[in-house]
C-alpha atoms as a PDB file:
ATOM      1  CA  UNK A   1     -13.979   7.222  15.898  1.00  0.00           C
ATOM      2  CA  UNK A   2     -16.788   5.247  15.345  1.00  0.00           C
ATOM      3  CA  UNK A   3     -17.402   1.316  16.874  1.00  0.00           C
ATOM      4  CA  UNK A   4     -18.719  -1.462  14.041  1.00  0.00           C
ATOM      5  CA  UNK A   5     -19.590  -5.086  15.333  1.00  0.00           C
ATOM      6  CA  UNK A   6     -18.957  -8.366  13.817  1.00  0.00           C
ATOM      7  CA  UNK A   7     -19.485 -11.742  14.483  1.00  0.00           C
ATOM      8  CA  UNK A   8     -16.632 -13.903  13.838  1.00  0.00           C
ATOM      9  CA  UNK A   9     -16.182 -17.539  14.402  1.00  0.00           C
ATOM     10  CA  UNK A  10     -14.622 -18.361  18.255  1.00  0.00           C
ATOM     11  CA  UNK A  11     -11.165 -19.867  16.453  1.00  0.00           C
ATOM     12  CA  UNK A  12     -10.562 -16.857  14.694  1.00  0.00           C
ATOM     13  CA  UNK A  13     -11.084 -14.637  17.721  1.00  0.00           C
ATOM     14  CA  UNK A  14      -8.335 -16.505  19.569  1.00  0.00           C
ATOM     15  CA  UNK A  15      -6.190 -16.139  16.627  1.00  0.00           C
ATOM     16  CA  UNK A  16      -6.473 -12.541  16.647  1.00  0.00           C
ATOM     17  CA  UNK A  17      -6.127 -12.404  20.765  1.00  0.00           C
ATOM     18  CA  UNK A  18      -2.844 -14.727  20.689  1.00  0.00           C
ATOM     19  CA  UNK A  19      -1.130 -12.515  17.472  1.00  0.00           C
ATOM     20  CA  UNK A  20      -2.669  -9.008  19.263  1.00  0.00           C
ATOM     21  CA  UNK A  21      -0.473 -10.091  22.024  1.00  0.00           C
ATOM     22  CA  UNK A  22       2.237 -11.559  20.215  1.00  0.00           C
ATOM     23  CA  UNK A  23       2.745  -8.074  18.409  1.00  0.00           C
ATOM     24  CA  UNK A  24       1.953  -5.981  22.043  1.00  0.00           C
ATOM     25  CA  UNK A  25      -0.480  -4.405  19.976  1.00  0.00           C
ATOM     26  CA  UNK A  26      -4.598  -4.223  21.323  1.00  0.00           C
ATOM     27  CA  UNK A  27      -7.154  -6.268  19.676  1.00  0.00           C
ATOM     28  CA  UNK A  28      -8.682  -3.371  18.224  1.00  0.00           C
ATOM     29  CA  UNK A  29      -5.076  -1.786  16.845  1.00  0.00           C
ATOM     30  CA  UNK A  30      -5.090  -5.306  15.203  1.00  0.00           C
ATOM     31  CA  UNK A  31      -8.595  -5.073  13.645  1.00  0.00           C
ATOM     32  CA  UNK A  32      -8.530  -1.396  12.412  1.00  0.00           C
ATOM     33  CA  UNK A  33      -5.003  -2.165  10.715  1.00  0.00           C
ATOM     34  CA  UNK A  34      -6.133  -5.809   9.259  1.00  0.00           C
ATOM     35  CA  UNK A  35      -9.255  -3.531   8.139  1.00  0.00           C
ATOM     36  CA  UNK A  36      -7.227  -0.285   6.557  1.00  0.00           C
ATOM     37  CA  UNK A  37      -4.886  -2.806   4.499  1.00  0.00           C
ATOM     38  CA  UNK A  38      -8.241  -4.636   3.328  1.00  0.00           C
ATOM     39  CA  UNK A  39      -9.544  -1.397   2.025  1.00  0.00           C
ATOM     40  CA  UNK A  40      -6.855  -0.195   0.338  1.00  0.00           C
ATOM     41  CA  UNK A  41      -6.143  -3.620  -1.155  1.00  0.00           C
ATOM     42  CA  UNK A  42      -9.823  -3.449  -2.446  1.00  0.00           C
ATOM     43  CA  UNK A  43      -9.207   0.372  -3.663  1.00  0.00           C
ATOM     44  CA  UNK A  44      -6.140  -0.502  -5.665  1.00  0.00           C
ATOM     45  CA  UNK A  45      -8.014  -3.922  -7.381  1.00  0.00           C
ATOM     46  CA  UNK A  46     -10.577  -1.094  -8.275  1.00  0.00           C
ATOM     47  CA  UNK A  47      -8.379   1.735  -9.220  1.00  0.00           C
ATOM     48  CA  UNK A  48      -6.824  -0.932 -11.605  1.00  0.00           C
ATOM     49  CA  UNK A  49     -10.288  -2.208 -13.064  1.00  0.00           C
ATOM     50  CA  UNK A  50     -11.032   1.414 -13.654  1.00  0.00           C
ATOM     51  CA  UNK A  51      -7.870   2.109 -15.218  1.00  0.00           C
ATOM     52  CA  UNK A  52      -7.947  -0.970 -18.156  1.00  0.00           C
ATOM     53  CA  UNK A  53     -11.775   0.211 -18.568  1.00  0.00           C
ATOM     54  CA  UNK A  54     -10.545   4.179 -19.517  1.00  0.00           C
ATOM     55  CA  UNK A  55      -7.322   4.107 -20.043  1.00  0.00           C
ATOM     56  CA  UNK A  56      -5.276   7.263 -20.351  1.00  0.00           C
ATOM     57  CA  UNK A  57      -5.548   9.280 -22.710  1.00  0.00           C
ATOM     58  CA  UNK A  58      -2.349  10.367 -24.939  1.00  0.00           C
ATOM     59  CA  UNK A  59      -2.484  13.959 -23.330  1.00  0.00           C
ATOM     60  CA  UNK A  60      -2.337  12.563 -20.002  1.00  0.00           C
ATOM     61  CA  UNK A  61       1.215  10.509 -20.413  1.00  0.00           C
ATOM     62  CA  UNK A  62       3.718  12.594 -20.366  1.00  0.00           C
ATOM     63  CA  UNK A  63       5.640  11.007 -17.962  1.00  0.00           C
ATOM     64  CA  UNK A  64       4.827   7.727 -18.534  1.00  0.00           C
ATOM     65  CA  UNK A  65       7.923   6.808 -19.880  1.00  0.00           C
ATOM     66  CA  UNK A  66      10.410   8.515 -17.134  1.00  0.00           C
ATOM     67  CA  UNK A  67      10.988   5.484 -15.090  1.00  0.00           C
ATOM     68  CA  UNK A  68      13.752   5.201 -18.323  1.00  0.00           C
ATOM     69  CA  UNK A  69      14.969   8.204 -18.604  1.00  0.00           C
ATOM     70  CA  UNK A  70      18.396   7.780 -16.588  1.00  0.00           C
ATOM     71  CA  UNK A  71      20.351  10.645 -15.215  1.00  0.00           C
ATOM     72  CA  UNK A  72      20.594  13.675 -17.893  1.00  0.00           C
ATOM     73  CA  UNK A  73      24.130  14.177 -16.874  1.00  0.00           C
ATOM     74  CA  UNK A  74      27.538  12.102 -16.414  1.00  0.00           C
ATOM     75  CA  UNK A  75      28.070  12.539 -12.704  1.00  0.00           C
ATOM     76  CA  UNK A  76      30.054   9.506 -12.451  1.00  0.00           C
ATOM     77  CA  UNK A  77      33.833  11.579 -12.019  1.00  0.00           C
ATOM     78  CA  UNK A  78      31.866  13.137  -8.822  1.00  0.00           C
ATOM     79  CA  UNK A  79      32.788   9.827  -6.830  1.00  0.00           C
ATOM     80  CA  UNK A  80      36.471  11.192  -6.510  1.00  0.00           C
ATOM     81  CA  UNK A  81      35.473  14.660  -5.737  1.00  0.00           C
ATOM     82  CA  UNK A  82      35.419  13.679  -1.947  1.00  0.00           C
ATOM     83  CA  UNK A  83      39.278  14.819  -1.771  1.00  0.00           C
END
């Protein structure tokens, strides 16, 4: 691990302390989690800027529409299987 410094106004610093201790977490656990959801929050805005800039192309949907697709199969007489 690595250490970064900030500077952050005295208000917010006892805002972190009292919900740090309110969780039992450390400061630090608090930060580098706070941090981590930032970034990936960041990521996915980007990953979805990138994706209406090139969307896919037709070869690369397949699947696209499987969220639909259901069962393939009638396994509803299964429920009385159980004896």
């Amino acid at each position: 691990m690595t250490t970064l410094t900030c500077r952050i106004a005295e208000s917010e610093a006892e805002r972190v302390r009292a919900e740090a201790d309110a969780l039992g977490i450390s400061v630090s656990h608090m930060i580098r989690e706070a941090l981590r959801r930032y970034l990936n929050s960041v990521g996915a805005e980007r990953d979805a800027e990138i994706y209406e800039a090139i969307p896919l192309r037709p070869d690369e949907r397949p699947l696209m529409g499987a969220e639909s697709w259901g069962p393939t199969e009638d396994w509803s007489d299964w429920v009385d299987a159980s004896g």
